[in-house]
C-alpha atoms as a PDB file:
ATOM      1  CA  UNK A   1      94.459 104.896  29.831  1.00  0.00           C
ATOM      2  CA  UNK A   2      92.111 103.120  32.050  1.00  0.00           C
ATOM      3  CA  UNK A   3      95.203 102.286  34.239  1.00  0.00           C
ATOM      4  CA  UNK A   4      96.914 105.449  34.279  1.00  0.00           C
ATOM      5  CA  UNK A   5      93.188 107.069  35.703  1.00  0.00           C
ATOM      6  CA  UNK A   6      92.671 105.012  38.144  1.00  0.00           C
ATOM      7  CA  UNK A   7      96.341 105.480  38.981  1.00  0.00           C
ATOM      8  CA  UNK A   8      95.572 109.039  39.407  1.00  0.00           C
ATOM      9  CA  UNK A   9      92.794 108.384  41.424  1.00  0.00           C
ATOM     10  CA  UNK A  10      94.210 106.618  43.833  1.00  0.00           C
ATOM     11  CA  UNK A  11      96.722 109.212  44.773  1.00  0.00           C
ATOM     12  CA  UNK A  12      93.591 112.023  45.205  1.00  0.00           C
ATOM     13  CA  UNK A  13      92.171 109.504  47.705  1.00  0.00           C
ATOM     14  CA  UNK A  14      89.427 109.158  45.351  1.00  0.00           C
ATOM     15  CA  UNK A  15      89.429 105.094  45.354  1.00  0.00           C
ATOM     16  CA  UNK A  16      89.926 103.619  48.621  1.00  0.00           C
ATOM     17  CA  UNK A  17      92.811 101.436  48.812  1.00  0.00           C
ATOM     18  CA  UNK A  18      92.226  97.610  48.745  1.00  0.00           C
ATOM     19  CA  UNK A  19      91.690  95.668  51.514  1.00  0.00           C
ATOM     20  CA  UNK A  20      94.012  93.064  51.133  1.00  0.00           C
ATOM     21  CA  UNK A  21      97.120  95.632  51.836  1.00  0.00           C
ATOM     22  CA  UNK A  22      98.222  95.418  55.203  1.00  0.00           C
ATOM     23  CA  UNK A  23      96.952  98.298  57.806  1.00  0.00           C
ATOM     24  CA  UNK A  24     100.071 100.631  58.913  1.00  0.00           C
ATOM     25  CA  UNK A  25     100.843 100.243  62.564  1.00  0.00           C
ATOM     26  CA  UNK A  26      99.443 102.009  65.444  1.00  0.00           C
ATOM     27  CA  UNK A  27     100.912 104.886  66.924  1.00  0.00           C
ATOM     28  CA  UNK A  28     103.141 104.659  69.924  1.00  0.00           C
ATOM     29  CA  UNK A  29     100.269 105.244  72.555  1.00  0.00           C
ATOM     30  CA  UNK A  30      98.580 102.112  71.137  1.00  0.00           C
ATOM     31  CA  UNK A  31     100.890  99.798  72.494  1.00  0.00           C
ATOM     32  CA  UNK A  32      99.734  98.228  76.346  1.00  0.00           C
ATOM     33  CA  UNK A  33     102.388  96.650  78.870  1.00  0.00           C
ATOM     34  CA  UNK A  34     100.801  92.987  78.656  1.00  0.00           C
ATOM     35  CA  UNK A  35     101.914  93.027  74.717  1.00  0.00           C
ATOM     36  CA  UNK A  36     105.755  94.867  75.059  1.00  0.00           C
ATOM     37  CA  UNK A  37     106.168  94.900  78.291  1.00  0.00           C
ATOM     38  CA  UNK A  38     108.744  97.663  79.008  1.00  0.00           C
ATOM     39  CA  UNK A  39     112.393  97.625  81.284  1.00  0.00           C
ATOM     40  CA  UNK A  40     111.605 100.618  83.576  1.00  0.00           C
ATOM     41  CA  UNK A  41     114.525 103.039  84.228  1.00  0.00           C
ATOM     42  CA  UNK A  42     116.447 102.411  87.835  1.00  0.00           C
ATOM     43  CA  UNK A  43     116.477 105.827  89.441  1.00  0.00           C
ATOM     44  CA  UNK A  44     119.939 106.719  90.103  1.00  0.00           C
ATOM     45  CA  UNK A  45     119.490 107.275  93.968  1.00  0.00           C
ATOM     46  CA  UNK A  46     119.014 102.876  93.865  1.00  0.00           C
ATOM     47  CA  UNK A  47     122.301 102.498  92.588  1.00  0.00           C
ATOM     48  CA  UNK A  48     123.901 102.342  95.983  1.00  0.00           C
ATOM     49  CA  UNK A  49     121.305  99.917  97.295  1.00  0.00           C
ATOM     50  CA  UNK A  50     122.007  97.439  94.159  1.00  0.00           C
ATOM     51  CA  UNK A  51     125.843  97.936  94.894  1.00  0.00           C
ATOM     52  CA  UNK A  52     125.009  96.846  98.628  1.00  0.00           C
ATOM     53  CA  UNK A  53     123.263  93.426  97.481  1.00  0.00           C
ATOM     54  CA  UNK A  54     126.128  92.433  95.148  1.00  0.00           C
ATOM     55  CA  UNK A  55     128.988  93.240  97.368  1.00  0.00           C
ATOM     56  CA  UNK A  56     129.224  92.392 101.393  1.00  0.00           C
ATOM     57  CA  UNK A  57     129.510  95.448 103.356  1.00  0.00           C
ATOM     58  CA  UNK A  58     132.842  96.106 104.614  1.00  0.00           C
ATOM     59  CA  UNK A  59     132.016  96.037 108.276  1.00  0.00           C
ATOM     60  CA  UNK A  60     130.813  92.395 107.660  1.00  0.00           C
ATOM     61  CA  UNK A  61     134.022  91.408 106.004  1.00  0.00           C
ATOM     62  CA  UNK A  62     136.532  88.972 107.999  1.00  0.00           C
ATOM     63  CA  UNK A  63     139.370  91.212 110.137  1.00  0.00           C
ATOM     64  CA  UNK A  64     142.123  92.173 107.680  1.00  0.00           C
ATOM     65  CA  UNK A  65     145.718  90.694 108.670  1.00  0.00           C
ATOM     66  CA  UNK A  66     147.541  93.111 110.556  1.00  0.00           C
ATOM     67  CA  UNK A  67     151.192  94.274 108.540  1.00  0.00           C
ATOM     68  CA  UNK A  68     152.953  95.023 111.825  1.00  0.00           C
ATOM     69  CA  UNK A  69     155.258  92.964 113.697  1.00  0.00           C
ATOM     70  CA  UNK A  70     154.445  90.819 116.293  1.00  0.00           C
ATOM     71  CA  UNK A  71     155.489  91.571 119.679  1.00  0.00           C
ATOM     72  CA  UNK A  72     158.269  88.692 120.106  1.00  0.00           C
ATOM     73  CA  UNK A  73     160.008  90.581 116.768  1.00  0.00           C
ATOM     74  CA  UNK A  74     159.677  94.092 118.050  1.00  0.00           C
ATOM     75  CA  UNK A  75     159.573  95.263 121.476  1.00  0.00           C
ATOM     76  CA  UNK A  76     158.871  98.893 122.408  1.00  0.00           C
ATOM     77  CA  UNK A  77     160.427 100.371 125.373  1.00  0.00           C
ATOM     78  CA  UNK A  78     160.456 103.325 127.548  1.00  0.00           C
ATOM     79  CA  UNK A  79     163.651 105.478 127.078  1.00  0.00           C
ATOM     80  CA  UNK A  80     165.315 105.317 129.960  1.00  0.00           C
ATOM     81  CA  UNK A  81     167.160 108.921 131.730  1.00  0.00           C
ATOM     82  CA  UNK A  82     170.433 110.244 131.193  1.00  0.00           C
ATOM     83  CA  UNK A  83     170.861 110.654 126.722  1.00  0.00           C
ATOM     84  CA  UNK A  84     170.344 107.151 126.313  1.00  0.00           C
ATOM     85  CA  UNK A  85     167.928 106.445 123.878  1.00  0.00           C
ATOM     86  CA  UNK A  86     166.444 102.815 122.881  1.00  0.00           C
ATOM     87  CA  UNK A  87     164.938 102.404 119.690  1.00  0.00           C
ATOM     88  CA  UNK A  88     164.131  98.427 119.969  1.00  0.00           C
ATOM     89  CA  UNK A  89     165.341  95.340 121.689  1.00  0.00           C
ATOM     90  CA  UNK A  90     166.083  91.756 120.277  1.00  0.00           C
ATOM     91  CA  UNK A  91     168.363  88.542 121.268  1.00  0.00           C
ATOM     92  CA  UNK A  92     170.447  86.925 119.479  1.00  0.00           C
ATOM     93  CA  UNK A  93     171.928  83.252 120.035  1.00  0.00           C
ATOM     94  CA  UNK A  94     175.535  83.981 119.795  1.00  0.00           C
ATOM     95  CA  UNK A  95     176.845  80.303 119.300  1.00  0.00           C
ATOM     96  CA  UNK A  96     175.872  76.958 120.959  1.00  0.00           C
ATOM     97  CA  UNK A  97     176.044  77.493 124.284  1.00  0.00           C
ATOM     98  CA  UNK A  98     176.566  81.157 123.447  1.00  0.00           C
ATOM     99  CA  UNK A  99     174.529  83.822 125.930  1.00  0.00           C
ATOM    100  CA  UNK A 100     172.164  86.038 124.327  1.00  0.00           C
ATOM    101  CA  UNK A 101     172.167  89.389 123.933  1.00  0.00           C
ATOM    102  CA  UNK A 102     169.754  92.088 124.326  1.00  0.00           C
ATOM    103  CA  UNK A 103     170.655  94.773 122.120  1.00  0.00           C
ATOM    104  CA  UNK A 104     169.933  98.801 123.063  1.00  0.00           C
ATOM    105  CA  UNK A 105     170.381 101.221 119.895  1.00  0.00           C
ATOM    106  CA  UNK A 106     172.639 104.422 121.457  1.00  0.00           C
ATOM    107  CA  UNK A 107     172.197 107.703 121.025  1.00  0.00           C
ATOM    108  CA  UNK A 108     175.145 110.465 121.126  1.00  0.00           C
ATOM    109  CA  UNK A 109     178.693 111.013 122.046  1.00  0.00           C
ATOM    110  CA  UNK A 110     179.178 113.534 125.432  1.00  0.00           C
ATOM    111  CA  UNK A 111     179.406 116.950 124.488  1.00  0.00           C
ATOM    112  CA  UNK A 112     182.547 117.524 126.315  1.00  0.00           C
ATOM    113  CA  UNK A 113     184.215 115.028 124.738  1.00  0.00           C
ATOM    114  CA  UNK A 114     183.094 114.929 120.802  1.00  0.00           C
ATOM    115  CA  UNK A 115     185.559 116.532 119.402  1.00  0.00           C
ATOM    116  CA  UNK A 116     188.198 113.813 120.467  1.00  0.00           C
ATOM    117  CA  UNK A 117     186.071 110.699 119.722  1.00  0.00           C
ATOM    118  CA  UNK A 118     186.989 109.597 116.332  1.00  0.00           C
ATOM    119  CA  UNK A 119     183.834 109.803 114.391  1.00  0.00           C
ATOM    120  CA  UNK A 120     182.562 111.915 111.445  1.00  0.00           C
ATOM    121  CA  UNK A 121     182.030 115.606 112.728  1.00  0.00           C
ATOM    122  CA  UNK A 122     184.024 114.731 115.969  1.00  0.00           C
ATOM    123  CA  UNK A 123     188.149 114.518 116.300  1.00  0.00           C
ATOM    124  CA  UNK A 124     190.055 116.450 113.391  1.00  0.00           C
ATOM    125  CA  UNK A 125     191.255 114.642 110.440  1.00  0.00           C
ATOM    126  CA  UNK A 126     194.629 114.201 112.169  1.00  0.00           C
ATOM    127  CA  UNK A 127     193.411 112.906 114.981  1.00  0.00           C
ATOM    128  CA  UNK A 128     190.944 110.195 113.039  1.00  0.00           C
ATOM    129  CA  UNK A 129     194.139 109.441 110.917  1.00  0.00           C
ATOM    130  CA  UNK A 130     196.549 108.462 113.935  1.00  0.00           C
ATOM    131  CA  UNK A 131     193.991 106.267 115.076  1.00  0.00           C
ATOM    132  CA  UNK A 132     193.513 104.610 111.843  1.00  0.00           C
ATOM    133  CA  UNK A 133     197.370 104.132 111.960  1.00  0.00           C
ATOM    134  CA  UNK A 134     196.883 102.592 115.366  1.00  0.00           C
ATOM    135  CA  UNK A 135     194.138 100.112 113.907  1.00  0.00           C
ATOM    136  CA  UNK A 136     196.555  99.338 111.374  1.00  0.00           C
ATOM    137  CA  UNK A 137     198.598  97.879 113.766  1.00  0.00           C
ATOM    138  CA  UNK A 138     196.065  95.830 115.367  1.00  0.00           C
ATOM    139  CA  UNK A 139     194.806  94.579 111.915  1.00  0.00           C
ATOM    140  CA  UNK A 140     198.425  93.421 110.811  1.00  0.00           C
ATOM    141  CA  UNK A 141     198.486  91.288 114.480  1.00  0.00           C
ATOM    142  CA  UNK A 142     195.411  89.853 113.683  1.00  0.00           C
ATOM    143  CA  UNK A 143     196.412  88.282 109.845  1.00  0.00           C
ATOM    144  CA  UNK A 144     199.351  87.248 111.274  1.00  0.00           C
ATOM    145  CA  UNK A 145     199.085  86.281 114.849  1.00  0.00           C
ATOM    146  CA  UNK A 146     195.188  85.444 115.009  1.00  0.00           C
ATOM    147  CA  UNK A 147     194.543  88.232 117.305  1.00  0.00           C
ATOM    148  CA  UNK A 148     191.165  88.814 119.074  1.00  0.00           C
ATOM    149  CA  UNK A 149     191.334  90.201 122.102  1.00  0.00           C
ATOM    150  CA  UNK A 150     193.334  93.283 122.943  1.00  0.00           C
ATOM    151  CA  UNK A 151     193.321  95.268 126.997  1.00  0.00           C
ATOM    152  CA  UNK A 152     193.948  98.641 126.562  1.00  0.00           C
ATOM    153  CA  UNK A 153     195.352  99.723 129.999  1.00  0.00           C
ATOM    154  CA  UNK A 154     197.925 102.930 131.433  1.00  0.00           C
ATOM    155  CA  UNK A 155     199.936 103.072 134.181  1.00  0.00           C
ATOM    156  CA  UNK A 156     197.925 106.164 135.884  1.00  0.00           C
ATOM    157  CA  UNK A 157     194.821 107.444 135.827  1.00  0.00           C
ATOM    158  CA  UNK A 158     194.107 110.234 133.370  1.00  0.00           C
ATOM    159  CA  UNK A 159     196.112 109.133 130.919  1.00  0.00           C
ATOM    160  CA  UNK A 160     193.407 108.696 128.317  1.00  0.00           C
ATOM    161  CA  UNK A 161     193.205 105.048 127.944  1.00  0.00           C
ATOM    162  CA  UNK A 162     189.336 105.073 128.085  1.00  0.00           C
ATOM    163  CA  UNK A 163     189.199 107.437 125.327  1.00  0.00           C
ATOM    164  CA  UNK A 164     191.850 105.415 123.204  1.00  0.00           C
ATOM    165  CA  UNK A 165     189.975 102.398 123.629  1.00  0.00           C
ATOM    166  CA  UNK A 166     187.066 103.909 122.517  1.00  0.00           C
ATOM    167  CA  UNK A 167     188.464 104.960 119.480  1.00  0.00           C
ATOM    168  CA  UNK A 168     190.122 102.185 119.087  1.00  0.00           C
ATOM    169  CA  UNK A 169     186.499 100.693 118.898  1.00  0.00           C
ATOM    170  CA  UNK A 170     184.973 103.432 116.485  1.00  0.00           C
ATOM    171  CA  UNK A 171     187.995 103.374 114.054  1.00  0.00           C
ATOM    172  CA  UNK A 172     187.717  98.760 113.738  1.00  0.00           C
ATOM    173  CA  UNK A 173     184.248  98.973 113.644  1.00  0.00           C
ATOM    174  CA  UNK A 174     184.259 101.932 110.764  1.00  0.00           C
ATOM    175  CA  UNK A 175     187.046 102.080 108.836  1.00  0.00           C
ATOM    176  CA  UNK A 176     188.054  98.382 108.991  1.00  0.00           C
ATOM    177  CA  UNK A 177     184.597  96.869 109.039  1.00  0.00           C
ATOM    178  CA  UNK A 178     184.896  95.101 111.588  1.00  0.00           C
ATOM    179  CA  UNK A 179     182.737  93.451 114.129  1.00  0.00           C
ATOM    180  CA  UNK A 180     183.926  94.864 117.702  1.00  0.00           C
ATOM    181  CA  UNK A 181     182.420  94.338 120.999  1.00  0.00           C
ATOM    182  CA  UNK A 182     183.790  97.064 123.759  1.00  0.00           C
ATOM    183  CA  UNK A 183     183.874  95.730 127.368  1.00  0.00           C
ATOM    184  CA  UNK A 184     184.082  98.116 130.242  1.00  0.00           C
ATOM    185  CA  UNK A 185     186.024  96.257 132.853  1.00  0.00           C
ATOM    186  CA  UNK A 186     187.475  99.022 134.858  1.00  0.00           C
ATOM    187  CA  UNK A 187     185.321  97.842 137.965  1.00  0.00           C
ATOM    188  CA  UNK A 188     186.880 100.134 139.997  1.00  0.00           C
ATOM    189  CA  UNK A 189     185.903 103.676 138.105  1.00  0.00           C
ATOM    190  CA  UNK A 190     184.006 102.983 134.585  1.00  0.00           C
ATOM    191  CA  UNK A 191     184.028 105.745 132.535  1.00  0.00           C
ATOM    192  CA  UNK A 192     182.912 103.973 129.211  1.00  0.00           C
ATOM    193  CA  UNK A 193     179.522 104.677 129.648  1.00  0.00           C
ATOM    194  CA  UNK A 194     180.135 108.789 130.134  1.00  0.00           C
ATOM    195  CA  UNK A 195     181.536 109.137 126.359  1.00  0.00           C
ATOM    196  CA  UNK A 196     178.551 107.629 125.271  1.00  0.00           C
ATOM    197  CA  UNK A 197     176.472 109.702 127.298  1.00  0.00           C
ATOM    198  CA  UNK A 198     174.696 106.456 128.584  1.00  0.00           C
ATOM    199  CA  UNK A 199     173.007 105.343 132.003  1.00  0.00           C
ATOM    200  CA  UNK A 200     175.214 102.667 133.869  1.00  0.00           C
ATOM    201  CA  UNK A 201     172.277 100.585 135.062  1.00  0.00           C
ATOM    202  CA  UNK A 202     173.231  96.788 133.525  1.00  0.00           C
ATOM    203  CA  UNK A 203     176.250  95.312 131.807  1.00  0.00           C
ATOM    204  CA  UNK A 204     178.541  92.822 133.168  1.00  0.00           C
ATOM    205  CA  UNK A 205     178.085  92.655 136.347  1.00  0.00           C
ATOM    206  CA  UNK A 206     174.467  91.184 135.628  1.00  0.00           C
ATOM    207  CA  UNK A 207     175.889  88.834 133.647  1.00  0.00           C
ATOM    208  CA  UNK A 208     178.450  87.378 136.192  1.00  0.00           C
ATOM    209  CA  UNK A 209     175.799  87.226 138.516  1.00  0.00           C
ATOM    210  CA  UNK A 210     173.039  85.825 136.152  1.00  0.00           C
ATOM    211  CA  UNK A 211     176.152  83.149 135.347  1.00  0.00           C
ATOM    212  CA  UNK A 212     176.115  82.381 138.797  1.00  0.00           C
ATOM    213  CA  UNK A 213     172.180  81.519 139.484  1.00  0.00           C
ATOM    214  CA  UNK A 214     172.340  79.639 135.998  1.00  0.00           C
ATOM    215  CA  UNK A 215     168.876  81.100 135.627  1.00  0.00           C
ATOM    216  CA  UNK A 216     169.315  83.760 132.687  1.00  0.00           C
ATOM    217  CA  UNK A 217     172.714  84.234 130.305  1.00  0.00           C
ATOM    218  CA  UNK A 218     171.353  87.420 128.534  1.00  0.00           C
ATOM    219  CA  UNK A 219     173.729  90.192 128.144  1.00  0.00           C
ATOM    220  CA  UNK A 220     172.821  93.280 127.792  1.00  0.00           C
ATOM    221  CA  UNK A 221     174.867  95.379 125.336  1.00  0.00           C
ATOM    222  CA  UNK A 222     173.993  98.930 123.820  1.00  0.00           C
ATOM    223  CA  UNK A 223     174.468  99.353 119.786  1.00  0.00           C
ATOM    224  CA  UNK A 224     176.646 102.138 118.778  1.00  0.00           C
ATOM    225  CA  UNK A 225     176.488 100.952 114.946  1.00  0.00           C
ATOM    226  CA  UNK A 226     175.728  98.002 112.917  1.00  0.00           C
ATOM    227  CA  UNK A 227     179.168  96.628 113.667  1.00  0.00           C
ATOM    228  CA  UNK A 228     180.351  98.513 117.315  1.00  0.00           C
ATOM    229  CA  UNK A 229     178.746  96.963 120.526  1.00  0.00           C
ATOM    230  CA  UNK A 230     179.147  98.277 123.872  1.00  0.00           C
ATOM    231  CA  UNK A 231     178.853  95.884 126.995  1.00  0.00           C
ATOM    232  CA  UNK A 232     179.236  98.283 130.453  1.00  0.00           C
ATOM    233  CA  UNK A 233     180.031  97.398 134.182  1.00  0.00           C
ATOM    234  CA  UNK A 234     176.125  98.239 135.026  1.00  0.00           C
ATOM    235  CA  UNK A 235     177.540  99.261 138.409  1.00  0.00           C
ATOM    236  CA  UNK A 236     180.655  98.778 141.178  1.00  0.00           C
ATOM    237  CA  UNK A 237     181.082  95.970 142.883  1.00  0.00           C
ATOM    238  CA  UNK A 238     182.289  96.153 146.284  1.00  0.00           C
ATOM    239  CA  UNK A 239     184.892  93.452 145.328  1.00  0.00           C
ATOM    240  CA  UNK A 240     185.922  93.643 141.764  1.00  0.00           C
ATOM    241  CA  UNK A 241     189.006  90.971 142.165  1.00  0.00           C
ATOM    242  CA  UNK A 242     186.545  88.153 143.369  1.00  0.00           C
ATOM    243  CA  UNK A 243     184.421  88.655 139.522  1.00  0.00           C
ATOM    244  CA  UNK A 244     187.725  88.895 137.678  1.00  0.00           C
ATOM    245  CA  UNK A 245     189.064  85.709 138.955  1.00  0.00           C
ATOM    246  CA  UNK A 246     185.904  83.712 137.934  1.00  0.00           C
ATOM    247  CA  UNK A 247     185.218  81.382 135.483  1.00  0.00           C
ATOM    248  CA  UNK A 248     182.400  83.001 134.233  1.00  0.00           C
ATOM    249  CA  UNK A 249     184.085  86.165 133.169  1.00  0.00           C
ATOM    250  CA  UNK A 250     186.244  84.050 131.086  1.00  0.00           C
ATOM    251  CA  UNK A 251     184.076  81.939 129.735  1.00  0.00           C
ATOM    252  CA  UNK A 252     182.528  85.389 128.932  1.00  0.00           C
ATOM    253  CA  UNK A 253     185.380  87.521 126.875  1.00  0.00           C
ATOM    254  CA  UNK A 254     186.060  83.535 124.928  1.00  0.00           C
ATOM    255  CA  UNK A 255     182.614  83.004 123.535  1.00  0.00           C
ATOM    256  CA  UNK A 256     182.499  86.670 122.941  1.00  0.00           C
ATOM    257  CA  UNK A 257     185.856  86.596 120.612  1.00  0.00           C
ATOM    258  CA  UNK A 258     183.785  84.130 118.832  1.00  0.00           C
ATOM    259  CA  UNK A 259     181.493  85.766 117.315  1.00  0.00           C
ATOM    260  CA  UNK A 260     183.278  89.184 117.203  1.00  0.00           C
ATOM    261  CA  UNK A 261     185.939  90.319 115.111  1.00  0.00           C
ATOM    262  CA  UNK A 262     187.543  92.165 117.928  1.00  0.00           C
ATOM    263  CA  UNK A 263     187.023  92.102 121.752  1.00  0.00           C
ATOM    264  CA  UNK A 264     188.269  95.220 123.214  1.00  0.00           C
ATOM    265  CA  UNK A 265     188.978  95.573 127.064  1.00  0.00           C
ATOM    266  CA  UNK A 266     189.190  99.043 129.043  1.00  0.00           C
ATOM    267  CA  UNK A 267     191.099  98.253 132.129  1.00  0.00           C
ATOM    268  CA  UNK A 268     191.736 100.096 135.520  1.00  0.00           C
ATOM    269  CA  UNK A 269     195.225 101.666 135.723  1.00  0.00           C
ATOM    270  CA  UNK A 270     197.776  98.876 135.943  1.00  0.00           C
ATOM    271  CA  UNK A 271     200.652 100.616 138.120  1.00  0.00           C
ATOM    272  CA  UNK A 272     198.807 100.095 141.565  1.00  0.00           C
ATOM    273  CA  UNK A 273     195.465  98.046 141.279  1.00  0.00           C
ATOM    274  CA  UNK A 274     195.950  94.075 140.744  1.00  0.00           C
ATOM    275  CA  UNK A 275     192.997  94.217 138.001  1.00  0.00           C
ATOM    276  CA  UNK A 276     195.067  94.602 134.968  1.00  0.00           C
ATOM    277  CA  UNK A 277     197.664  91.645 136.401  1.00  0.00           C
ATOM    278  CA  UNK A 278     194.655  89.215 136.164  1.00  0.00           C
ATOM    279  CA  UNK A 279     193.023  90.184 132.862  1.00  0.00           C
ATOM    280  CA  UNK A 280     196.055  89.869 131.166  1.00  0.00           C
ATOM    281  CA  UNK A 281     195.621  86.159 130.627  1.00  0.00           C
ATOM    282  CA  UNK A 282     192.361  86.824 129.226  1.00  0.00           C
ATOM    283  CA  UNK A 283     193.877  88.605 126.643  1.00  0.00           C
ATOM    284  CA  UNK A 284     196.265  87.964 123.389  1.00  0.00           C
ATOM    285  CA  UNK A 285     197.587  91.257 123.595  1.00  0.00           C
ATOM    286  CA  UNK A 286     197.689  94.599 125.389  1.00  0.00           C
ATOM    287  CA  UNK A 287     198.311  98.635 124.239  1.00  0.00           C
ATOM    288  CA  UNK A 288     199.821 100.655 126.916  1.00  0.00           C
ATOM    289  CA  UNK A 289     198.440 104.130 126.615  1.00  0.00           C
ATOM    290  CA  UNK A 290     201.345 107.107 128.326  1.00  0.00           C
ATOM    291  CA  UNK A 291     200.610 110.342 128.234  1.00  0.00           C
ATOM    292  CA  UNK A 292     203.706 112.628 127.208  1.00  0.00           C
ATOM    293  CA  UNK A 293     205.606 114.267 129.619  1.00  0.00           C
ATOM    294  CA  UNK A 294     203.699 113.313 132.891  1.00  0.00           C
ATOM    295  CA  UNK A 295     203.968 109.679 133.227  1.00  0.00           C
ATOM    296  CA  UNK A 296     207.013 108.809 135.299  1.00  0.00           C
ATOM    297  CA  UNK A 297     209.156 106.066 133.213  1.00  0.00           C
ATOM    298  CA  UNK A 298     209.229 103.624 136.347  1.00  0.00           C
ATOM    299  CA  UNK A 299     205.921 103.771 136.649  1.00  0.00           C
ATOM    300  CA  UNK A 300     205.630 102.487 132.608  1.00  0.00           C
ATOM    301  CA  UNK A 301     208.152 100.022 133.151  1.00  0.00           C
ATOM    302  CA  UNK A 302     205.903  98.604 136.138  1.00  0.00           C
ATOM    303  CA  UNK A 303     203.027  97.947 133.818  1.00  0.00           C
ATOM    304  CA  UNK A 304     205.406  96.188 131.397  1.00  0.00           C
ATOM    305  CA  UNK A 305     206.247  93.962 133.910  1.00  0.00           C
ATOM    306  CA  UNK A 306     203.374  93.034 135.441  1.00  0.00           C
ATOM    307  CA  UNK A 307     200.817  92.367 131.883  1.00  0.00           C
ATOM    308  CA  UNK A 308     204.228  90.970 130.831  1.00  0.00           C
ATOM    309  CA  UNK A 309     206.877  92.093 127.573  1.00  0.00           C
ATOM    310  CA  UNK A 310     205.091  89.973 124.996  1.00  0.00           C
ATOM    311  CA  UNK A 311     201.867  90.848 125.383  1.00  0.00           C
ATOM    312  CA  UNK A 312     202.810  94.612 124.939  1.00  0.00           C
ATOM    313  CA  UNK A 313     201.418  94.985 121.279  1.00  0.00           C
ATOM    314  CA  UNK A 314     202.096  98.446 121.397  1.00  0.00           C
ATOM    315  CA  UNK A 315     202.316 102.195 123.133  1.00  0.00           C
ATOM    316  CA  UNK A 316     200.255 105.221 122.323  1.00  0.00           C
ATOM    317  CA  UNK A 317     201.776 107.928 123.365  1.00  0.00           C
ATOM    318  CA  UNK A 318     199.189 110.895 124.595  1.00  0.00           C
ATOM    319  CA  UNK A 319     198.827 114.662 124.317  1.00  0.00           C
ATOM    320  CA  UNK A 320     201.805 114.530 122.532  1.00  0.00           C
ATOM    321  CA  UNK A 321     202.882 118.481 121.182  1.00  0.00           C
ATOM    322  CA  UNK A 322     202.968 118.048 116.961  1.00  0.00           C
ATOM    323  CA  UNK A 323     206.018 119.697 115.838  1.00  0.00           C
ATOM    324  CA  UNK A 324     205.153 120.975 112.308  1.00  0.00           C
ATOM    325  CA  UNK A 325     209.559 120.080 110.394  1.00  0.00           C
END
C-alpha cells in the first residue's frame, strides 16, 4: 500500500520527483548560435548572383565557331541586268590540264519563246516527244559510234536551228541524264543567250583570248540544271574565222567532250558563211535543221557538201504541218 500512495502522490505533484532523473530540454528559444549554429536561408533575389560565380558569363566566353561557309566555298554576287540571275559561283578543275569553270545558276526561259523550249510547262507533249525521238537518235550514235560532239547547223537563217539545239540540250540533259555542255559558236549572230533570257557579257570569246595571254583558263559557263551547261560567245568579234581556226578553240570543244557527256555546237548558217566548213572537223557529227516548205533544196544540198555526207547524223525537218490519218 505504501507503494501504491506514494504512487498516487507523485502524479498530484505532491512529492517532487527525484533528482537523479534527467531535466527535460529547454524550449526552442533556449538554444544560442555558438551551441547549433544555424544555415540561414539564401534569399531568392541571390540566386542569380550564385549562378554568376559558378558559371562564366557568356560575354566572357571564347567566340563561338561560325557555321557558315567560308568565302573561297561560297561567293556572293551582284545579279547582273537583263533576267539573269546568279545564285553562287565556284570552279571546278575539269581534268589535268583541264580549264576551270566558273559556274552562274540561270534563271528563266524568254517569254516569247517558252512554249517551244522543251521543258516542263513549256512545248506541248508532242513537241517534247519529237525531241525525245530526236535524242534517241543521238543516244543510239553514241553506244555505237562513241559520239560526243554533235554541230547543229541550217542552211538559212531562221530556220530554227538555235532553238533545236537548245532542245536538243534540255531533252539529253533531262530525259537521258546526261551531262551536256551547250556552246554558242554562231560568232556572227548568237542568239543562245536570248532563249535563256541571259546577258551576253562573257563566254568564249574570253576564253580564246585568256588562252592566248596564258594568264587565266577559266570559263565562264551559266547552269541551266544540275546536268545542262551553257557556255555563250560573250560578244562579236570583228573576225570570227581568225578564233575558229585556232588551236585554242580546239583544244577547247576536246577537253570539254571529256568531261561532258555531250558537247553541243550552235553554228551560223552553213549555205553562205565559211564558219560551219571549219567547225566541222571539230565535230563527230552534225544535224541539219530545214524548215518545211521554204528552204530551197540546192541550198540543203550545199550544206551537205560542204560539213560533208558522213558527218550528216541526221535532218530535222521544221514547222512541219501534222496531218492527223
Amino acid at each position: 500500500m505504501n507503494r501504491l500512495t506514494d504512487a498516487m502522490r507523485r502524479a498530484h505533484g505532491a512529492i517532487p520527483l527525484p533528482a537523479s532523473n534527467p531535466a527535460p530540454p529547454p524550449a526552442d528559444d533556449a538554444f544560442t548560435p555558438e551551441e547549433y549554429p544555424s544555415r540561414p536561408a539564401a534569399p531568392r533575389e541571390s540566386a542569380p548572383h550564385a549562378a554568376e560565380a559558378s558559371v562564366p558569363p557568356r560575354q566572357a566566353a571564347g567566340p563561338r565557331e561560325s557555321t557558315k561557309p567560308s568565302s573561297d566555298q561560297l561567293t556572293r554576287v551582284p545579279p547582273p541586268a537583263g533576267g539573269q540571275r546568279v545564285r553562287q559561283t565556284h570552279d571546278a578543275e575539269t581534268g589535268t590540264g583541264s580549264p576551270r569553270t566558273t559556274a552562274m545558276e540561270w534563271s528563266a526561259v524568254n517569254a516569247k519563246v517558252v512554249e517551244r523550249v522543251a521543258t516542263p510547262g513549256g512545248a506541248p507533249p508532242m513537241m517534247t516527244e519529237e525531241y525525245r525521238r530526236v535524242a534517241a537518235v543521238l543516244h543510239h550514235a553514241q553506244i555505237s559510234q562513241g559520239h560526243k560532239i554533235l554541230m547543229v547547223t541550217s542552211a538559212c537563217p531562221s530556220e530554227g536551228k538555235t532553238l533545236t539545239a537548245c532542245n536538243l540540250a534540255l531533252t539529253l540533259s533531262q530525259s537521258y541524264e546526261k551531262r551536256v555542255l551547250l556552246i554558242d559558236m554562231d560568232l556572227r549572230k548568237p542568239a543562245v543567250h536570248d532563249l535563256f533570257d541571259l546577258k551576253n557579257t562573257a563566254g568564249l570569246l574570253d576564253v580564246l583570248r585568256n588562252d592566248r595571254k596564258k594568264q587565266d583558263r577559266t570559263v565562264p559557263v551559266v547552269q541551266v540544271s544540275p546536268r545542262l551547261q551553257l557556255l555563250l560567245t560573250g560578244g562579236v568579234p570583228p573576225d570570227p574565222v581568225s578564233l575558229l581556226t585556232s588551236d585554242a578553240l580546239r583544244n577547247l570543244v576536246k577537253e570539254s567532250s571529256q568531261v561532258f557527256d555531250w558537247v553541243i555546237i550552235d553554228t551560223p548558217p552553213a549555205a553562205f558563211l565559211p564558219d560551219c566548213k571549219l567547225l566541222s572537223t571539230l565535230v563527230d557529227a552534225a544535224m541539219l535543221v530545214v524548215r518545211a516548205f521554204v528552204t530551197p533544196y540546192p541550198l540543203v544540198q550545199q550544206v551537205v557538201d560542204a560539213v560533208g555526207h558522213d558527218k550528216i547524223i541526221g535532218v530535222v525537218l521544221n514547222h512541219a504541218e501534222h496531218v492527223r490519218g
